[in-house]
C-alpha atoms as a PDB file:
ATOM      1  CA  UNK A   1      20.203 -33.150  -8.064  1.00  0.00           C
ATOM      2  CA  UNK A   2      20.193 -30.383 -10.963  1.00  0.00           C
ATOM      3  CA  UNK A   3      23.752 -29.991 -12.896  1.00  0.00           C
ATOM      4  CA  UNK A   4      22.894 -26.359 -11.797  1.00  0.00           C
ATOM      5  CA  UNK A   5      21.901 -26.760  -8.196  1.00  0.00           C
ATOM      6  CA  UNK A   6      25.620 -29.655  -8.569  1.00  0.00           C
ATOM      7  CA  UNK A   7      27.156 -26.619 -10.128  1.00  0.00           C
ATOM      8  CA  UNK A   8      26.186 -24.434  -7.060  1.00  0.00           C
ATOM      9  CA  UNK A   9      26.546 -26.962  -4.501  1.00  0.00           C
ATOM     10  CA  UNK A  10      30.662 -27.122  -5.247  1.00  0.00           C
ATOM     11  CA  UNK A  11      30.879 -23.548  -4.950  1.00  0.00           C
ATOM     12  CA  UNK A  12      29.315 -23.251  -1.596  1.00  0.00           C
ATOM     13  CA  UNK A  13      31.441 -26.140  -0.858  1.00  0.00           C
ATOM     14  CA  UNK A  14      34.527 -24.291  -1.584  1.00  0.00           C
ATOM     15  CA  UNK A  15      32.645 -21.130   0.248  1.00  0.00           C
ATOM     16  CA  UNK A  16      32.744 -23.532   3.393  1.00  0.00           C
ATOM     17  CA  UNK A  17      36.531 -23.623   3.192  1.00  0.00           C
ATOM     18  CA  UNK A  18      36.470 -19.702   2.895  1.00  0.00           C
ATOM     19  CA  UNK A  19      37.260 -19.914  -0.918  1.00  0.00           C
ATOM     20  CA  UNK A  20      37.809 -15.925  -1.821  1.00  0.00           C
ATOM     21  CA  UNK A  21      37.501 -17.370  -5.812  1.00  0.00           C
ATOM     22  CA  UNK A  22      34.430 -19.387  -4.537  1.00  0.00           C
ATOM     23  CA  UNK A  23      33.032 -16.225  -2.838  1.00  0.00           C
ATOM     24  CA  UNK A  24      33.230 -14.082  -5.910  1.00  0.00           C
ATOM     25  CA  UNK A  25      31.239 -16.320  -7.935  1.00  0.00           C
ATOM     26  CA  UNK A  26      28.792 -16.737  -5.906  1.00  0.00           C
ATOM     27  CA  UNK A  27      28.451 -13.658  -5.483  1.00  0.00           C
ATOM     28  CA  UNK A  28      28.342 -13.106  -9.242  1.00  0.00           C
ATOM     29  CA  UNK A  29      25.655 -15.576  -9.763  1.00  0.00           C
ATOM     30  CA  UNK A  30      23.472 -13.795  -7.046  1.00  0.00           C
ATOM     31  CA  UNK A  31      24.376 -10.236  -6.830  1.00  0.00           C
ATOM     32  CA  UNK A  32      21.628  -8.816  -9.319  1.00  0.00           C
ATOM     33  CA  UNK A  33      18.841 -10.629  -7.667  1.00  0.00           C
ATOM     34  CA  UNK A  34      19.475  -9.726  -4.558  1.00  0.00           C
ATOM     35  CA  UNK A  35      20.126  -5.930  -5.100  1.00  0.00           C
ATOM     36  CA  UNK A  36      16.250  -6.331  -6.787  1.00  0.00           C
ATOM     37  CA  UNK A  37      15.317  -7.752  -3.994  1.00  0.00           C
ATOM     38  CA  UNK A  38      16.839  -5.189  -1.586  1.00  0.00           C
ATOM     39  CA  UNK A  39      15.122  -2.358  -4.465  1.00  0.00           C
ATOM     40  CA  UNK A  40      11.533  -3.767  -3.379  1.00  0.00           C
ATOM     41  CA  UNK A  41      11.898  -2.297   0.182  1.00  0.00           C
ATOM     42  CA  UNK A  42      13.753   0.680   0.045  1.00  0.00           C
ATOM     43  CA  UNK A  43      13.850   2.859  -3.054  1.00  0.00           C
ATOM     44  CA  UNK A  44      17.553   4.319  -3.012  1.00  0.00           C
ATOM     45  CA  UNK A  45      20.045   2.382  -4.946  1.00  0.00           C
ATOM     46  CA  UNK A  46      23.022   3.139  -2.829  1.00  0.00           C
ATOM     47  CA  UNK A  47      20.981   1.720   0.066  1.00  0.00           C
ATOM     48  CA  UNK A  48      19.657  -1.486  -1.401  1.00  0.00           C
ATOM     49  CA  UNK A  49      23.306  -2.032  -2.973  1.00  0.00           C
ATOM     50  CA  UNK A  50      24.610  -1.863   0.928  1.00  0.00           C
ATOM     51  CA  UNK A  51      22.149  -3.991   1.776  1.00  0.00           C
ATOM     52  CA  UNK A  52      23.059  -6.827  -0.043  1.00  0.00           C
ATOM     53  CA  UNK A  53      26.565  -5.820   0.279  1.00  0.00           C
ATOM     54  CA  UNK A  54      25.851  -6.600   4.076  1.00  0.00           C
ATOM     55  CA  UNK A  55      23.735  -9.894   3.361  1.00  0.00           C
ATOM     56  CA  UNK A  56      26.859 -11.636   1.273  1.00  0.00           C
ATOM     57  CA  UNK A  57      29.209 -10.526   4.239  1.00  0.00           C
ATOM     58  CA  UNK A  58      26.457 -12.347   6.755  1.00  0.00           C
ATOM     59  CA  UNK A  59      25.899 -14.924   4.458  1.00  0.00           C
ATOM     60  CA  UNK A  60      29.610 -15.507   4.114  1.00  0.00           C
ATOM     61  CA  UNK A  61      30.188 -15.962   8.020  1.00  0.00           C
ATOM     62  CA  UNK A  62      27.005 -17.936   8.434  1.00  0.00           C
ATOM     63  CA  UNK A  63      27.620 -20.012   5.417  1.00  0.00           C
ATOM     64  CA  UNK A  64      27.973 -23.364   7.746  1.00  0.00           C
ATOM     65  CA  UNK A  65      24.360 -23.095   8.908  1.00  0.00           C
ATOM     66  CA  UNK A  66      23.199 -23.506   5.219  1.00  0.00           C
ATOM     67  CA  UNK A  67      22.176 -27.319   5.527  1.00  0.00           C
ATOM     68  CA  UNK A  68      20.761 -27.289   1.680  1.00  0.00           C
ATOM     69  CA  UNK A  69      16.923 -27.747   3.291  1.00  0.00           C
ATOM     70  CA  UNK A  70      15.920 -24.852   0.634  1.00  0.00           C
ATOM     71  CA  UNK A  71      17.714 -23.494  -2.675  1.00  0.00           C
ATOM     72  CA  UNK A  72      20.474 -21.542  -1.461  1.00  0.00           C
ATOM     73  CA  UNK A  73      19.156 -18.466  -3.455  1.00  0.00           C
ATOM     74  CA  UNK A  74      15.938 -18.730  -1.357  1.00  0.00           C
ATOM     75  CA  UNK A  75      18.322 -18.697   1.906  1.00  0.00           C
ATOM     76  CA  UNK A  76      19.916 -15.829   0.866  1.00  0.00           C
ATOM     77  CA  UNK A  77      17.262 -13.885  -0.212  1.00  0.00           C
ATOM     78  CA  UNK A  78      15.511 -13.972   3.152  1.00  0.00           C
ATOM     79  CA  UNK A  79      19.012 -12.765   4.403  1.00  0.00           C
ATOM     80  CA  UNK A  80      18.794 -10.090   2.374  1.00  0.00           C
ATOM     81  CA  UNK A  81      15.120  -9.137   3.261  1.00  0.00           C
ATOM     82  CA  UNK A  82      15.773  -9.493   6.619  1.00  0.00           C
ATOM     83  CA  UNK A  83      18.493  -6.856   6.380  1.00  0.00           C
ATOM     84  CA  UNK A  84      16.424  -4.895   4.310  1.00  0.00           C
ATOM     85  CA  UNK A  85      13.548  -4.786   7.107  1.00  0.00           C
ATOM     86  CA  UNK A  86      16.502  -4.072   9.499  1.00  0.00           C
ATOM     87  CA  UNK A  87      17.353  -1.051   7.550  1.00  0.00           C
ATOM     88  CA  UNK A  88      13.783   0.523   7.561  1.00  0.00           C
ATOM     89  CA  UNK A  89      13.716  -0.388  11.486  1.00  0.00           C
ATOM     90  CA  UNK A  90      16.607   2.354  11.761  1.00  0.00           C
ATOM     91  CA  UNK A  91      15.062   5.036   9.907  1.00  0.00           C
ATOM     92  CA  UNK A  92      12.380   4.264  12.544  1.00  0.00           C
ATOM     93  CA  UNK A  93       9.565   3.054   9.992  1.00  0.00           C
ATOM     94  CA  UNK A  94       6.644   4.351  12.129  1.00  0.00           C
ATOM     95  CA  UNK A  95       3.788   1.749  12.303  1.00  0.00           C
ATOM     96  CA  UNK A  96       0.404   3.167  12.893  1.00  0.00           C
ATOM     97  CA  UNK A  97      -1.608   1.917  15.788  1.00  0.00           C
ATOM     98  CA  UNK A  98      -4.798   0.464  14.652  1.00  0.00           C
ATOM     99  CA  UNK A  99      -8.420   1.002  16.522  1.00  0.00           C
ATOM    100  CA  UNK A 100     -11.202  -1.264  16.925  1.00  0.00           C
ATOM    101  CA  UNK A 101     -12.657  -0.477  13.501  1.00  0.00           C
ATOM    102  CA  UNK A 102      -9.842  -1.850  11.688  1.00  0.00           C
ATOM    103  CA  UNK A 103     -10.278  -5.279  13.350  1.00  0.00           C
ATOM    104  CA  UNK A 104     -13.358  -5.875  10.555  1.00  0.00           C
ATOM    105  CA  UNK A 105     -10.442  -6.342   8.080  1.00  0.00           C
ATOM    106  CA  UNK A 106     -11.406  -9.025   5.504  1.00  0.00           C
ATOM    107  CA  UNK A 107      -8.479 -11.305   3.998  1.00  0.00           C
ATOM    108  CA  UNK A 108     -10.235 -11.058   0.626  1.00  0.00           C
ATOM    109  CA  UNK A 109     -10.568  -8.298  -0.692  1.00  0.00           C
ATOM    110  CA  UNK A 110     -11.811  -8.651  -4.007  1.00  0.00           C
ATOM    111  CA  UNK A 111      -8.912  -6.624  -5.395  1.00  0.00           C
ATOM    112  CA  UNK A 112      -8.407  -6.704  -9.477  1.00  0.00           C
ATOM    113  CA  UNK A 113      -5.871  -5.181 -12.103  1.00  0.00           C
ATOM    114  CA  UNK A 114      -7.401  -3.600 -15.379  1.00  0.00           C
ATOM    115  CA  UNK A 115      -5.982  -5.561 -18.590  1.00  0.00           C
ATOM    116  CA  UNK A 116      -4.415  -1.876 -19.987  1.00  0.00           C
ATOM    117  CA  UNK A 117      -2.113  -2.133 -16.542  1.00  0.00           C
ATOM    118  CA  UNK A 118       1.105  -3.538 -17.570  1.00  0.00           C
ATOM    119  CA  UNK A 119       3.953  -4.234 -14.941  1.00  0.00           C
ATOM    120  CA  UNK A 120       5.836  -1.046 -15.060  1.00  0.00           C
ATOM    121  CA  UNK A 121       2.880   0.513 -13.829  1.00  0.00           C
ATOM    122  CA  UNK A 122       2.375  -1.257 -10.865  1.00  0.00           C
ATOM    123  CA  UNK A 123       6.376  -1.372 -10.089  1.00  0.00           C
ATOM    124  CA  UNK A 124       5.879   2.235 -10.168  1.00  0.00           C
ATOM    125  CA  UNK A 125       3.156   2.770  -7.746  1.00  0.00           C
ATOM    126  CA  UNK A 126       4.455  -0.100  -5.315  1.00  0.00           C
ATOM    127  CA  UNK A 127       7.114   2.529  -5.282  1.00  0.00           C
ATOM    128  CA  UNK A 128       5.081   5.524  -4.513  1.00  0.00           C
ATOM    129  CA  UNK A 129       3.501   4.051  -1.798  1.00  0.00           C
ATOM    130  CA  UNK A 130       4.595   5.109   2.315  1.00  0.00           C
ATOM    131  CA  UNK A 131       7.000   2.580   3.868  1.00  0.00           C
ATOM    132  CA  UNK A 132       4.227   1.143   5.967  1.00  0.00           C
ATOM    133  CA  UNK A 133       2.126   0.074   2.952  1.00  0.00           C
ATOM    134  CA  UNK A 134       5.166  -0.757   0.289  1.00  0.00           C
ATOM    135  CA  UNK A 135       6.816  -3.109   2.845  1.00  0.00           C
ATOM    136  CA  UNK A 136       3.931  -5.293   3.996  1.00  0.00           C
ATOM    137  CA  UNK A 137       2.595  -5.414   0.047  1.00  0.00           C
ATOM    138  CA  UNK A 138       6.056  -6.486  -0.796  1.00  0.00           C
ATOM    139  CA  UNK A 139       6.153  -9.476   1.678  1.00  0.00           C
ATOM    140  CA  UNK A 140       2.685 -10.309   0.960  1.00  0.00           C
ATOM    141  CA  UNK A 141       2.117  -9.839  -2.801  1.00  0.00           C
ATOM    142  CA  UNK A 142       5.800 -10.283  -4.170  1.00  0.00           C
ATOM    143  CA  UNK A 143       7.590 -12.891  -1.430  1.00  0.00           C
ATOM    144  CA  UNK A 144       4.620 -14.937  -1.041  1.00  0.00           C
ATOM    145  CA  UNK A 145       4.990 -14.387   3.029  1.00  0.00           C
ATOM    146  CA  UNK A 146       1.429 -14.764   5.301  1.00  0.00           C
ATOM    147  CA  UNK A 147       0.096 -12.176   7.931  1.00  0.00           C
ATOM    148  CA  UNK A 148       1.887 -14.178  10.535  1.00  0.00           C
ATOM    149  CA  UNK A 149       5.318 -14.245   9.413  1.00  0.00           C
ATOM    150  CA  UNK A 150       4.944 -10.439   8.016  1.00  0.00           C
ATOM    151  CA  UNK A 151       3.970 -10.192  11.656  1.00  0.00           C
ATOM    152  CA  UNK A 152       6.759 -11.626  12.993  1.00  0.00           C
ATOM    153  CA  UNK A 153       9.350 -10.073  10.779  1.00  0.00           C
ATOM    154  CA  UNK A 154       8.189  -6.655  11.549  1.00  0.00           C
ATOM    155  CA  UNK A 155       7.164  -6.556  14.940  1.00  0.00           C
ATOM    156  CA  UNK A 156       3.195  -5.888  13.984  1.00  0.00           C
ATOM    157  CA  UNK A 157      -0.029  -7.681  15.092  1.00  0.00           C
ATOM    158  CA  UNK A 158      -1.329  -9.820  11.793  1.00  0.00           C
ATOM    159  CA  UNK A 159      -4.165  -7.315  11.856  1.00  0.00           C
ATOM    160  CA  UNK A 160      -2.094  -5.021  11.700  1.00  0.00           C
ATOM    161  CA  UNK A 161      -0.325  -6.198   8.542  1.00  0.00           C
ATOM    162  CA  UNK A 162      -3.504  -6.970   7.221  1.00  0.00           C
ATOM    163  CA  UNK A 163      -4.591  -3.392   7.542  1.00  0.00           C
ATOM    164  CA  UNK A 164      -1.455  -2.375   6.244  1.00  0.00           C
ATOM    165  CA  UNK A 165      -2.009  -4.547   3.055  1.00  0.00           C
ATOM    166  CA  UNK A 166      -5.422  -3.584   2.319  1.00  0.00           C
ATOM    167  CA  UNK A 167      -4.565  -0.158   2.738  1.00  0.00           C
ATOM    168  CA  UNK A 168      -1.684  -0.560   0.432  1.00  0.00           C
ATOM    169  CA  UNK A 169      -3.709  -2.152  -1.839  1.00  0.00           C
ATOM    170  CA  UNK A 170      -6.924   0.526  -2.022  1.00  0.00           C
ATOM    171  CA  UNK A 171      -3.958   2.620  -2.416  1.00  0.00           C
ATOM    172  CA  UNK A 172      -2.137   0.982  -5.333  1.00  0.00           C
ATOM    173  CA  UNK A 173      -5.293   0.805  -7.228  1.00  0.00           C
ATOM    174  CA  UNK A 174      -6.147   4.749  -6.701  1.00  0.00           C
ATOM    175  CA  UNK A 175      -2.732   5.171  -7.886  1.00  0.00           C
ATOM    176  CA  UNK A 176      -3.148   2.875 -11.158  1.00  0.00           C
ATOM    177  CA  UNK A 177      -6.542   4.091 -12.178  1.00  0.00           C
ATOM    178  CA  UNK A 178      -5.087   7.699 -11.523  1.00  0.00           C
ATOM    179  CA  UNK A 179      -2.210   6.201 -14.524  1.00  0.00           C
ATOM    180  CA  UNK A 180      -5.019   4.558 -16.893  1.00  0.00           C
ATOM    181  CA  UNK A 181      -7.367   8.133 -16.948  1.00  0.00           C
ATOM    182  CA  UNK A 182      -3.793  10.153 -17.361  1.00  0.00           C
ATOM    183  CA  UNK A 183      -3.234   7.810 -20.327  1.00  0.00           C
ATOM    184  CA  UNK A 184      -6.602   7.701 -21.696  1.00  0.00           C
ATOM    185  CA  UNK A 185      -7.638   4.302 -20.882  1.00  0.00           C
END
């Protein structure tokens, strides 16, 4: 075992005993992270700052299922986007229905990023992108989740989330090439 995962593993020992000091480091050591994480799905600050405000108080209660199997920062992130995707479900993130064309979807899409791109320009247009699109490319593109479980977690068929993502996508890149001819490239 890691001295940091040893270091961690004490403190969510002490967590397990309802440790308030415990609590607050933990905290400490994760709070940043998961507020980014909580950032990627919805774009207000006070919101995604709730959110994980809400995923520490879960984790905290539900600290005795955590059996180690993953990194405990991997546990709590999926608390956190699972209360993230919670959120979105109450503002009643509309899904659109999908028609028979849409079932041709291809997994590869043969998507590429221009070398000028740099990261702040695709942070930015993941932003600018509808719920619908910025959620499923999220899950997909940044948490490494398949069409199944983005399925699952949002209540869509995997064609539908595969729509979803190559829509996002096609969108994304109109969005960046619309940033490289503003800037000249």
């Amino acid at each position: 075992m890691s001295q940091t995962k040893h270091i961690h593993h004490s403190i969510i020992l002490r967590c397990k005993k309802n440790d308030a000091k415990a609590q607050m480091e933990l905290y400490n050591l994760y709070c940043k992270g998961m507020f980014l994480v909580a950032k990627r799905y919805v774009r207000d600050d006070f919101v995604a700052e709730d959110i994980m405000q809400d995923a520490f108080i879960k984790a905290f209660k539900k600290i005795d299922s955590y059996k180690g199997e993953v990194t405990f920062g991997a546990w709590l992130k999926r608390i956190v986007i699972n209360q993230s995707i919670d959120e979105l479900k109450k503002k009643r993130l509309e899904i659109v229905s999908i028609n028979h064309e849409t079932h041709k979807v291809i997994e590869d899409t043969g998507w590429q990023i221009e070398d000028e791109t740099t990261m702040q320009h695709i942070v930015k247009s993941i932003k600018e992108l509808k719920e619908k699109y910025r959620v499923v490319l999220s899950l997909y593109l940044l948490e490494g989740y398949d069409h199944q479980e983005i399925s699952e977690i949002l209540g869509i068929t995997e064609v539908t989330s595969r729509t979803h993502l190559l829509r996002g996508k096609k969108k994304l890149q109109e969005q960046l090439k619309e940033i490289r001819y503003a800037e000249g490239y």
